[in-house]
PDB file of N, CA and C in Angstrom:
ATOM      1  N   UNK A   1      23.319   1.534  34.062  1.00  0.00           N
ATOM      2  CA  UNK A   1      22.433   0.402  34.278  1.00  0.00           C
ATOM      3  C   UNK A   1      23.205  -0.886  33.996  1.00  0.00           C
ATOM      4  N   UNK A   2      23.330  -1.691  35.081  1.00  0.00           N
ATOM      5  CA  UNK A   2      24.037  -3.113  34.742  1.00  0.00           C
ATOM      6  C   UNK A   2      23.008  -4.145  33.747  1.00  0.00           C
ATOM      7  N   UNK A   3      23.766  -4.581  33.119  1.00  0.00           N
ATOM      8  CA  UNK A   3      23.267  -5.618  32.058  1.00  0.00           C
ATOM      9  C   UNK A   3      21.955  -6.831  32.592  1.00  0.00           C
ATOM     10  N   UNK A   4      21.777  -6.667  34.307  1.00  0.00           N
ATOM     11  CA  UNK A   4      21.220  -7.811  34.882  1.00  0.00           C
ATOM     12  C   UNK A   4      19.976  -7.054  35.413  1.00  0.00           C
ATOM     13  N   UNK A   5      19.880  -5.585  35.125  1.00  0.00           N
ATOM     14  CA  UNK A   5      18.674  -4.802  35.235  1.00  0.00           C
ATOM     15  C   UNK A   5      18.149  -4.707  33.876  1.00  0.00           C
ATOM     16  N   UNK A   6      18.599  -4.499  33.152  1.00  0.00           N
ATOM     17  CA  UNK A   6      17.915  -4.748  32.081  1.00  0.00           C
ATOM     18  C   UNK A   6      17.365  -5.679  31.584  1.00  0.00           C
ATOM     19  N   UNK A   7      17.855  -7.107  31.707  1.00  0.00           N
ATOM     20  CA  UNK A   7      17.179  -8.047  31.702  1.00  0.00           C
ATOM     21  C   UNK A   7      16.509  -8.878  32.672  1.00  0.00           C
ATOM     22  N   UNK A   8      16.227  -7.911  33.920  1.00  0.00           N
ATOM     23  CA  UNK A   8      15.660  -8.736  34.738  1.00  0.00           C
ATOM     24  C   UNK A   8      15.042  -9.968  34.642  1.00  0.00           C
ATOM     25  N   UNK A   9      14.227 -10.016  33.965  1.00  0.00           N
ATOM     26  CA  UNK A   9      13.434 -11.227  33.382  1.00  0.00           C
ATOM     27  C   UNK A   9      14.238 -12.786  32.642  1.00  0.00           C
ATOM     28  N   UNK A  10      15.219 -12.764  32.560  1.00  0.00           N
ATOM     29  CA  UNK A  10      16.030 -13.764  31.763  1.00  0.00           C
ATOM     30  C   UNK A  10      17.227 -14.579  32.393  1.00  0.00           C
ATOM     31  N   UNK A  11      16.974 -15.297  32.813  1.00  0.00           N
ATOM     32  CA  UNK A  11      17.874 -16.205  33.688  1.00  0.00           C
ATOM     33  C   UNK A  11      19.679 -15.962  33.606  1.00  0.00           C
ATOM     34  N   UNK A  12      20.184 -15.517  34.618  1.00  0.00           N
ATOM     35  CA  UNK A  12      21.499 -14.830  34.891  1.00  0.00           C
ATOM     36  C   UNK A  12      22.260 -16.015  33.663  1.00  0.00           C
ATOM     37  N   UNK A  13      22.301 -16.746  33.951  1.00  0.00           N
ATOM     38  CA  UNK A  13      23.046 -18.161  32.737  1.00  0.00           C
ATOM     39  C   UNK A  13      22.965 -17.694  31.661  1.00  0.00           C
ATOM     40  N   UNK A  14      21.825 -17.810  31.218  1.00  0.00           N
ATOM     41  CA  UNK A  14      20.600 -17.651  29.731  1.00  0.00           C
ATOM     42  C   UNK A  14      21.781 -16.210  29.115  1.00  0.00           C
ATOM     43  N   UNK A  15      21.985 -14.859  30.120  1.00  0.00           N
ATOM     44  CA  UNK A  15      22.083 -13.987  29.912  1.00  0.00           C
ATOM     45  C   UNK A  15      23.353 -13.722  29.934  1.00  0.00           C
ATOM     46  N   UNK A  16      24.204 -14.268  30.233  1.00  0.00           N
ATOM     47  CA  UNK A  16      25.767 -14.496  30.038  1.00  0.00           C
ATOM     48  C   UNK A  16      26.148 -14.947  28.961  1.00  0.00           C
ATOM     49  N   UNK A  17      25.729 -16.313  28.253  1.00  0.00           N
ATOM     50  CA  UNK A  17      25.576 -17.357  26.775  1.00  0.00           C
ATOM     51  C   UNK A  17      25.248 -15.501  26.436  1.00  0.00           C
ATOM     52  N   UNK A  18      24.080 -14.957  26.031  1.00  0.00           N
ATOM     53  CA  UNK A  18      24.060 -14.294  25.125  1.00  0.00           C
ATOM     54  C   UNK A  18      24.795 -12.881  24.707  1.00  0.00           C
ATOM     55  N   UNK A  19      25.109 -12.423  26.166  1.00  0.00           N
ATOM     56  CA  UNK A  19      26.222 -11.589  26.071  1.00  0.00           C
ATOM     57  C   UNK A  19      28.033 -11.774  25.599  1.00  0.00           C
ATOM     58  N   UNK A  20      27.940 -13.001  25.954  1.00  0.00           N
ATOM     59  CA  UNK A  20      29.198 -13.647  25.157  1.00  0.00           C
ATOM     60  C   UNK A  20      29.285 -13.848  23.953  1.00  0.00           C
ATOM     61  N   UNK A  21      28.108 -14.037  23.722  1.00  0.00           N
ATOM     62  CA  UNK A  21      28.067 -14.357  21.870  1.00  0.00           C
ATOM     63  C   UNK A  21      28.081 -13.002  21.140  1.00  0.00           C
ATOM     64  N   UNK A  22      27.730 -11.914  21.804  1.00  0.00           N
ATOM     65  CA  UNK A  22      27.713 -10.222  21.178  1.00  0.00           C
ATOM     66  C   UNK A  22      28.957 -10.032  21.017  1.00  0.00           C
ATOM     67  N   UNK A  23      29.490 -10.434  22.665  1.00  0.00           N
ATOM     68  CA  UNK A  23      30.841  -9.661  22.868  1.00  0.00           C
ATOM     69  C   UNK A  23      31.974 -10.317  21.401  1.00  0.00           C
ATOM     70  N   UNK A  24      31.752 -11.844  21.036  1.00  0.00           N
ATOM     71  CA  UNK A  24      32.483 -12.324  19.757  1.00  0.00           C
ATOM     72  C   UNK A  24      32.207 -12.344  18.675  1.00  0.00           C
ATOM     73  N   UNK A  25      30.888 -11.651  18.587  1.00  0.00           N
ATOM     74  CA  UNK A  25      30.751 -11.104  16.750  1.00  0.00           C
ATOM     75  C   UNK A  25      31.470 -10.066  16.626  1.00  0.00           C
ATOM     76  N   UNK A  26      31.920  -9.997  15.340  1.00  0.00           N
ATOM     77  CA  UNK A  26      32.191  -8.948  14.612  1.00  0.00           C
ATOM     78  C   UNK A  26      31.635  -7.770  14.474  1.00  0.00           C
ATOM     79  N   UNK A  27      32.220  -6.350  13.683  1.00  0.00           N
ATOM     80  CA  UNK A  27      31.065  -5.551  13.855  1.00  0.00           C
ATOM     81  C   UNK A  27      30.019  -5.657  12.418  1.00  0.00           C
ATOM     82  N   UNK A  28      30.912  -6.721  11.686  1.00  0.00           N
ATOM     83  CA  UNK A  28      30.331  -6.651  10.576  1.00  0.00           C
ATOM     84  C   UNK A  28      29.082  -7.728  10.680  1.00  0.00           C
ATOM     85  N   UNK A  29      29.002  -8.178  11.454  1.00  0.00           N
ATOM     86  CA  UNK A  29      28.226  -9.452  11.515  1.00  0.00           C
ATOM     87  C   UNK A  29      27.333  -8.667  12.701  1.00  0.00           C
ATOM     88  N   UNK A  30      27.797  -8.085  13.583  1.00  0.00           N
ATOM     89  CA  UNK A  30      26.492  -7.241  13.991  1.00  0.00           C
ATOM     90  C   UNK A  30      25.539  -6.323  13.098  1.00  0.00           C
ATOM     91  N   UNK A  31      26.479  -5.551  11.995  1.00  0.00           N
ATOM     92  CA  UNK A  31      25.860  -4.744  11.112  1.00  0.00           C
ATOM     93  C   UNK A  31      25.069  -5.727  10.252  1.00  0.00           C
ATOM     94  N   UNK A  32      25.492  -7.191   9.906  1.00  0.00           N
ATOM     95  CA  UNK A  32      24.668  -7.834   9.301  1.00  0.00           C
ATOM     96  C   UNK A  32      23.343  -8.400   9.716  1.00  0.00           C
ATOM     97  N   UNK A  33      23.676  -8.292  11.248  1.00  0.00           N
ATOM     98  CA  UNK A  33      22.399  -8.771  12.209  1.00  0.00           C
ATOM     99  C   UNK A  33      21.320  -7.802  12.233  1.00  0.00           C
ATOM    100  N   UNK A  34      21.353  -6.254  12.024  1.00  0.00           N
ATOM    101  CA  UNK A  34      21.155  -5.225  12.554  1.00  0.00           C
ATOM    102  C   UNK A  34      20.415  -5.548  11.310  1.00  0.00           C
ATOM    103  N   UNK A  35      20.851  -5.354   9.528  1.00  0.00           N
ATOM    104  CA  UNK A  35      20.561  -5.714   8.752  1.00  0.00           C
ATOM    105  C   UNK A  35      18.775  -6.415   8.916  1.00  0.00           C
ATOM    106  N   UNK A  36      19.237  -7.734   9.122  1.00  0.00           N
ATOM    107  CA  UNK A  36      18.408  -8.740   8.966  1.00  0.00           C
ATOM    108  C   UNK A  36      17.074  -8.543   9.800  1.00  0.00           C
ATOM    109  N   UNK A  37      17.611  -8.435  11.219  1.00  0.00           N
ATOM    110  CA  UNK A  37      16.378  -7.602  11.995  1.00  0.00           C
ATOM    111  C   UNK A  37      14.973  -6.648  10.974  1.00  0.00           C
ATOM    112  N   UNK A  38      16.177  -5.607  10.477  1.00  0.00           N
ATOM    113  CA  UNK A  38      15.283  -4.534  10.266  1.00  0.00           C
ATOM    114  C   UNK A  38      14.495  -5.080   8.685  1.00  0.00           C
ATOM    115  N   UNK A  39      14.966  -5.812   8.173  1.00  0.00           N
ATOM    116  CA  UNK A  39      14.174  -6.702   6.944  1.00  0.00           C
ATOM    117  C   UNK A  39      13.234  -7.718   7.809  1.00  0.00           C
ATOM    118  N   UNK A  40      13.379  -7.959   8.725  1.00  0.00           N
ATOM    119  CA  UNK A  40      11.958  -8.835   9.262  1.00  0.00           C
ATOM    120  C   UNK A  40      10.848  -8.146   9.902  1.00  0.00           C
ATOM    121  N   UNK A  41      11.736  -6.607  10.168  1.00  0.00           N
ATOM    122  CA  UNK A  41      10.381  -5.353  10.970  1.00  0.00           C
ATOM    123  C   UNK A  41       9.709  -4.949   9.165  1.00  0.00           C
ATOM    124  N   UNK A  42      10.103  -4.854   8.567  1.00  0.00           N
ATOM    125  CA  UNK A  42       9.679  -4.570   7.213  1.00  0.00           C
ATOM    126  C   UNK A  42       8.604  -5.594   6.434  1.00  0.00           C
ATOM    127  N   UNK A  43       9.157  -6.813   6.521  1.00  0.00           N
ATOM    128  CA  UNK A  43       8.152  -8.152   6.235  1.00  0.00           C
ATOM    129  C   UNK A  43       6.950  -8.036   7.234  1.00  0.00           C
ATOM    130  N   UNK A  44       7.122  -7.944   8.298  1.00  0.00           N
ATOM    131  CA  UNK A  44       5.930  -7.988   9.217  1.00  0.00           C
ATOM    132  C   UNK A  44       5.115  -7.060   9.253  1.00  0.00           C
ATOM    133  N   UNK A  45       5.460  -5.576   8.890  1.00  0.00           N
ATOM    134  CA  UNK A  45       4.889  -4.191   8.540  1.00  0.00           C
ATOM    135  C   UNK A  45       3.785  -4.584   7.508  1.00  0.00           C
ATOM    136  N   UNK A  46       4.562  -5.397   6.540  1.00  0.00           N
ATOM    137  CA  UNK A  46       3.785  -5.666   5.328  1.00  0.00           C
ATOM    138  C   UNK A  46       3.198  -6.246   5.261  1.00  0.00           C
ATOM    139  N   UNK A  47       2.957  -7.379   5.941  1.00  0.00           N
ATOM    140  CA  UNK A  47       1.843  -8.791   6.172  1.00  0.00           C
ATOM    141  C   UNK A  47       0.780  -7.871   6.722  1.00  0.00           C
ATOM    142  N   UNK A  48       1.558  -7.253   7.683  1.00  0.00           N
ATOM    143  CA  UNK A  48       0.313  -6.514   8.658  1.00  0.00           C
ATOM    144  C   UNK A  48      -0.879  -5.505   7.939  1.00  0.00           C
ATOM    145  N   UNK A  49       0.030  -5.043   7.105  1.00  0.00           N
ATOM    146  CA  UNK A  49      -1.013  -4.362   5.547  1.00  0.00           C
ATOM    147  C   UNK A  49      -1.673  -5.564   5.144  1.00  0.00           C
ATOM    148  N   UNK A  50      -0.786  -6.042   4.453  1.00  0.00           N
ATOM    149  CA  UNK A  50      -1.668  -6.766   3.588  1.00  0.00           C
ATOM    150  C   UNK A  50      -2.880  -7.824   4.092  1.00  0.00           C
ATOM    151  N   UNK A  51      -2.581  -7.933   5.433  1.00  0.00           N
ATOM    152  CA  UNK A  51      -3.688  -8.613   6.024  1.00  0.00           C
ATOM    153  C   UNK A  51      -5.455  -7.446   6.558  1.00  0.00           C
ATOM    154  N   UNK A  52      -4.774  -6.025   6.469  1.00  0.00           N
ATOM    155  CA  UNK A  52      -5.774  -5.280   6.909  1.00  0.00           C
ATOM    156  C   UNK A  52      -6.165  -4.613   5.277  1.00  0.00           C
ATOM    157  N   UNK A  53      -5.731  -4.898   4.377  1.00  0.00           N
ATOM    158  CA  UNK A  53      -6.093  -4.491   3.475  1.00  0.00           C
ATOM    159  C   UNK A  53      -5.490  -5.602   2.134  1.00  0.00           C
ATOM    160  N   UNK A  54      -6.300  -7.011   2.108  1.00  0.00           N
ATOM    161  CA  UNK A  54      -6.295  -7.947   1.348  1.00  0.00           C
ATOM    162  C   UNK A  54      -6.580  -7.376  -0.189  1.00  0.00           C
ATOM    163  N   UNK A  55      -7.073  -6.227  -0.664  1.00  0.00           N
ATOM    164  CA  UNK A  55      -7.101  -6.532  -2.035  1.00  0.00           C
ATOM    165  C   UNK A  55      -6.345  -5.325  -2.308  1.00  0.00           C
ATOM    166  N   UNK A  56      -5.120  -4.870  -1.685  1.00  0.00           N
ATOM    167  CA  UNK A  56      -4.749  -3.604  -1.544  1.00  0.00           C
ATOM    168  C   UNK A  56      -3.317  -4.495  -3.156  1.00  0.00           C
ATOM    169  N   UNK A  57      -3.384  -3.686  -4.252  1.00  0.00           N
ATOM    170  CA  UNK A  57      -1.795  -3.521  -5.116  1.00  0.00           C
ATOM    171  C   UNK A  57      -0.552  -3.493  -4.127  1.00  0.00           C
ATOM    172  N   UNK A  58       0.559  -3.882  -5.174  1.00  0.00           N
ATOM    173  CA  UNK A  58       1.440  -3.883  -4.514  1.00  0.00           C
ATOM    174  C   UNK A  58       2.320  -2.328  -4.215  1.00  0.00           C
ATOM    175  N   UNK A  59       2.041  -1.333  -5.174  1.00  0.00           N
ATOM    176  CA  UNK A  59       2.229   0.288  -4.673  1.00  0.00           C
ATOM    177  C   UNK A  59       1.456   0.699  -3.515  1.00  0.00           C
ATOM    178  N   UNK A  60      -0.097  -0.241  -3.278  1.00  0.00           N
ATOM    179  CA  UNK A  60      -0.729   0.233  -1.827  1.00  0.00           C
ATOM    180  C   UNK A  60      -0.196  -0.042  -1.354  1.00  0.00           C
ATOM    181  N   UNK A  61       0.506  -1.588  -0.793  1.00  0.00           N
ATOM    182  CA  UNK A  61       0.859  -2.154   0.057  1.00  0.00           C
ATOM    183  C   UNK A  61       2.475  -0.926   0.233  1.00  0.00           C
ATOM    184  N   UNK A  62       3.368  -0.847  -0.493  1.00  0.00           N
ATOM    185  CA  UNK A  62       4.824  -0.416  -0.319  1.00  0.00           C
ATOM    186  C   UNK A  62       4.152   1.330   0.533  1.00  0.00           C
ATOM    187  N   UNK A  63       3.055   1.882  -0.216  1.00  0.00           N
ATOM    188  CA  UNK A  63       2.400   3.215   0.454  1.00  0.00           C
ATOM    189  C   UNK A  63       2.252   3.135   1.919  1.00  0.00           C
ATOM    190  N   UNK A  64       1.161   2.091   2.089  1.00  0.00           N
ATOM    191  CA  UNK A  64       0.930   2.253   3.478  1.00  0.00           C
ATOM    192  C   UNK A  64       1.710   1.422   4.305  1.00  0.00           C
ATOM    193  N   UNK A  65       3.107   0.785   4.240  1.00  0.00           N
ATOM    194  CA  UNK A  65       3.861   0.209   4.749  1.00  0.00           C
ATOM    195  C   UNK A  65       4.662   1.428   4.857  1.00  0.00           C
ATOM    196  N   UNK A  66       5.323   2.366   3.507  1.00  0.00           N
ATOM    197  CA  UNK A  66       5.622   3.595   3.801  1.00  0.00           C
ATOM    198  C   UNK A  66       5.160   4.321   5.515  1.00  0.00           C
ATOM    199  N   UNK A  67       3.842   4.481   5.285  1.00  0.00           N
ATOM    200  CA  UNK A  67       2.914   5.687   6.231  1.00  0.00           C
ATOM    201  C   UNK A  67       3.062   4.979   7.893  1.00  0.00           C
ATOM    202  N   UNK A  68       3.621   3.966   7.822  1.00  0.00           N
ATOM    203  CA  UNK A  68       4.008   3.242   9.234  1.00  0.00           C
ATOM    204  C   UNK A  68       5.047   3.921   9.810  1.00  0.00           C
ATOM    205  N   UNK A  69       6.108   4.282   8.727  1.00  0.00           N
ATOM    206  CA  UNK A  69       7.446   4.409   9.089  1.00  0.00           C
ATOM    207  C   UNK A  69       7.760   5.532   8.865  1.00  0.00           C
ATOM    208  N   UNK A  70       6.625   6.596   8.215  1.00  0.00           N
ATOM    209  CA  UNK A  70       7.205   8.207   7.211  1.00  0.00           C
ATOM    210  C   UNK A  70       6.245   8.839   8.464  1.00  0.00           C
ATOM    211  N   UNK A  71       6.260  10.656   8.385  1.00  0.00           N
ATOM    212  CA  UNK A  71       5.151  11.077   8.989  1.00  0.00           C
ATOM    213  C   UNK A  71       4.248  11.544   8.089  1.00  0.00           C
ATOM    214  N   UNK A  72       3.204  12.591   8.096  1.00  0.00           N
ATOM    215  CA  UNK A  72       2.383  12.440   7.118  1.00  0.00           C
ATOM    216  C   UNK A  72       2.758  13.604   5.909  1.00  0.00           C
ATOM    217  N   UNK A  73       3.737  14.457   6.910  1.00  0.00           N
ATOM    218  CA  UNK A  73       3.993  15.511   5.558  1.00  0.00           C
ATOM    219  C   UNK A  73       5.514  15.450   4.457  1.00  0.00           C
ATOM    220  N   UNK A  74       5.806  13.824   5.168  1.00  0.00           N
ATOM    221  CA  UNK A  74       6.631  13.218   4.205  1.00  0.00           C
ATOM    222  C   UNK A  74       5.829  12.565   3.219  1.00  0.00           C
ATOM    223  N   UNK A  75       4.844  12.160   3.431  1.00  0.00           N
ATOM    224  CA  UNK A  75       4.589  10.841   2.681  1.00  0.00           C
ATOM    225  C   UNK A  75       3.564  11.764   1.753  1.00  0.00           C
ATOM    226  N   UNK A  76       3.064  13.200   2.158  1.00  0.00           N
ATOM    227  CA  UNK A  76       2.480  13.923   1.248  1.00  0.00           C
ATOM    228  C   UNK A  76       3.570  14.239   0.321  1.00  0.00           C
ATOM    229  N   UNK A  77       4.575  14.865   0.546  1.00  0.00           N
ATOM    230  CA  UNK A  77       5.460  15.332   0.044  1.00  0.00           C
ATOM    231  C   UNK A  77       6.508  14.476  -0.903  1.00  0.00           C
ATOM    232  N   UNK A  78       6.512  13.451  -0.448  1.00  0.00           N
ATOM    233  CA  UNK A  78       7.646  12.368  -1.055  1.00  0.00           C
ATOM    234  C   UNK A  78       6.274  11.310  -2.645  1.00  0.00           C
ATOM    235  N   UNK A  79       5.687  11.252  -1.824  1.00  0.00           N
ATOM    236  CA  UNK A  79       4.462  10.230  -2.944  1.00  0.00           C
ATOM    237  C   UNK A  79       2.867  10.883  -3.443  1.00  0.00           C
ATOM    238  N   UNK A  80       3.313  11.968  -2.733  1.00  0.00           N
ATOM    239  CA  UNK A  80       1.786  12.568  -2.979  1.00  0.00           C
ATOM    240  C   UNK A  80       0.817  11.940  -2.666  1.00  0.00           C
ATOM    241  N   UNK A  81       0.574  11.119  -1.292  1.00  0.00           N
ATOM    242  CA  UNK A  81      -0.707  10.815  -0.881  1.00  0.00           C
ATOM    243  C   UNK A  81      -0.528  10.976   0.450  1.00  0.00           C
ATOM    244  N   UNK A  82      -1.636  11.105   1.013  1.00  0.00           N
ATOM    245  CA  UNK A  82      -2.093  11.713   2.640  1.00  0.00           C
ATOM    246  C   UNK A  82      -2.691  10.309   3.214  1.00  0.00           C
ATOM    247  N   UNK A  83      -1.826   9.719   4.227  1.00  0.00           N
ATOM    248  CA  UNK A  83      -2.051   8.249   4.876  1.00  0.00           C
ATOM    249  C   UNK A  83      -3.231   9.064   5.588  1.00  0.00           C
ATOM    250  N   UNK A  84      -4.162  10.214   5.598  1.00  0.00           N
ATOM    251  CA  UNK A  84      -4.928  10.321   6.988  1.00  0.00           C
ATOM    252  C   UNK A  84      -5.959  10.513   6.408  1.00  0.00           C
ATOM    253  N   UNK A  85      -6.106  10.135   4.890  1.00  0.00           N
ATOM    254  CA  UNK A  85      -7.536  10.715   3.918  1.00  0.00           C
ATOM    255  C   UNK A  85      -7.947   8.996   3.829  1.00  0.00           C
ATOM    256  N   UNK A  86      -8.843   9.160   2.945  1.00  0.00           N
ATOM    257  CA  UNK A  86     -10.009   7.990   3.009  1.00  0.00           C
ATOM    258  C   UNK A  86      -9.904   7.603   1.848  1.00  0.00           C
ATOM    259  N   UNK A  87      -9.230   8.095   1.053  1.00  0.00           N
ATOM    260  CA  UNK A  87      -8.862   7.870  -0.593  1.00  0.00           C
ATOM    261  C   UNK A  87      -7.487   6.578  -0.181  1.00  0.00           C
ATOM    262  N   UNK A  88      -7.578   5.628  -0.955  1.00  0.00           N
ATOM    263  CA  UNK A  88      -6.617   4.842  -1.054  1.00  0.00           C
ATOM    264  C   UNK A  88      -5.107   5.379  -1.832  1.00  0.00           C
ATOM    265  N   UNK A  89      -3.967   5.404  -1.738  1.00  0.00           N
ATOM    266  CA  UNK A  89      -3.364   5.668  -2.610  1.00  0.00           C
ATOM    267  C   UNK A  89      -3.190   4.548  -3.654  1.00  0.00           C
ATOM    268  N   UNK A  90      -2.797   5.813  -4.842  1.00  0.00           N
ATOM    269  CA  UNK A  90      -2.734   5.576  -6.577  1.00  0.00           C
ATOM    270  C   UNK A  90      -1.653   4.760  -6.745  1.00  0.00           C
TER     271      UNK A  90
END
């Protein structure tokens, strides 16, 4: 797949600037990007709790931010609570 199918949507210019700027990072500065990304999917996981469950602790909140990202017979297994019961976790 050429780089200009994938971004169909993004102006051939637009999409050159940003492929040039990949092609001259580092890999460490990609790994740092990669980094940072996945700490803002994590912040937003968590707002997203804490906005559907405002009086939820901060072990609820890290639980069911957990149960986003675990499946359920991890998150039985790893914390001992079942994201699919009606009981809040402890």
């Amino acid at each position: 797949m050429r780089p200009s199918d994938e971004f169909g949507d993004t102006d051939p210019r637009a999409l050159e600037v940003f492929l040039s700027l990949q092609r001259e990072m580092s890999v460490s500065q990609k790994i740092a990007t990669v980094f940072e990304l996945s700490g803002m999917l994590l912040q937003l996981s968590e707002a997203g709790v804490r906005r559907s469950y405002p009086n939820a602790g901060e072990r609820e909140v890290l639980l069911r931010v957990a149960a986003r990202h675990l499946d359920r017979e991890t998150m039985i297994r790893a914390y001992g609570w079942d994201p699919e019961g009606d009981d809040a976790p402890n």
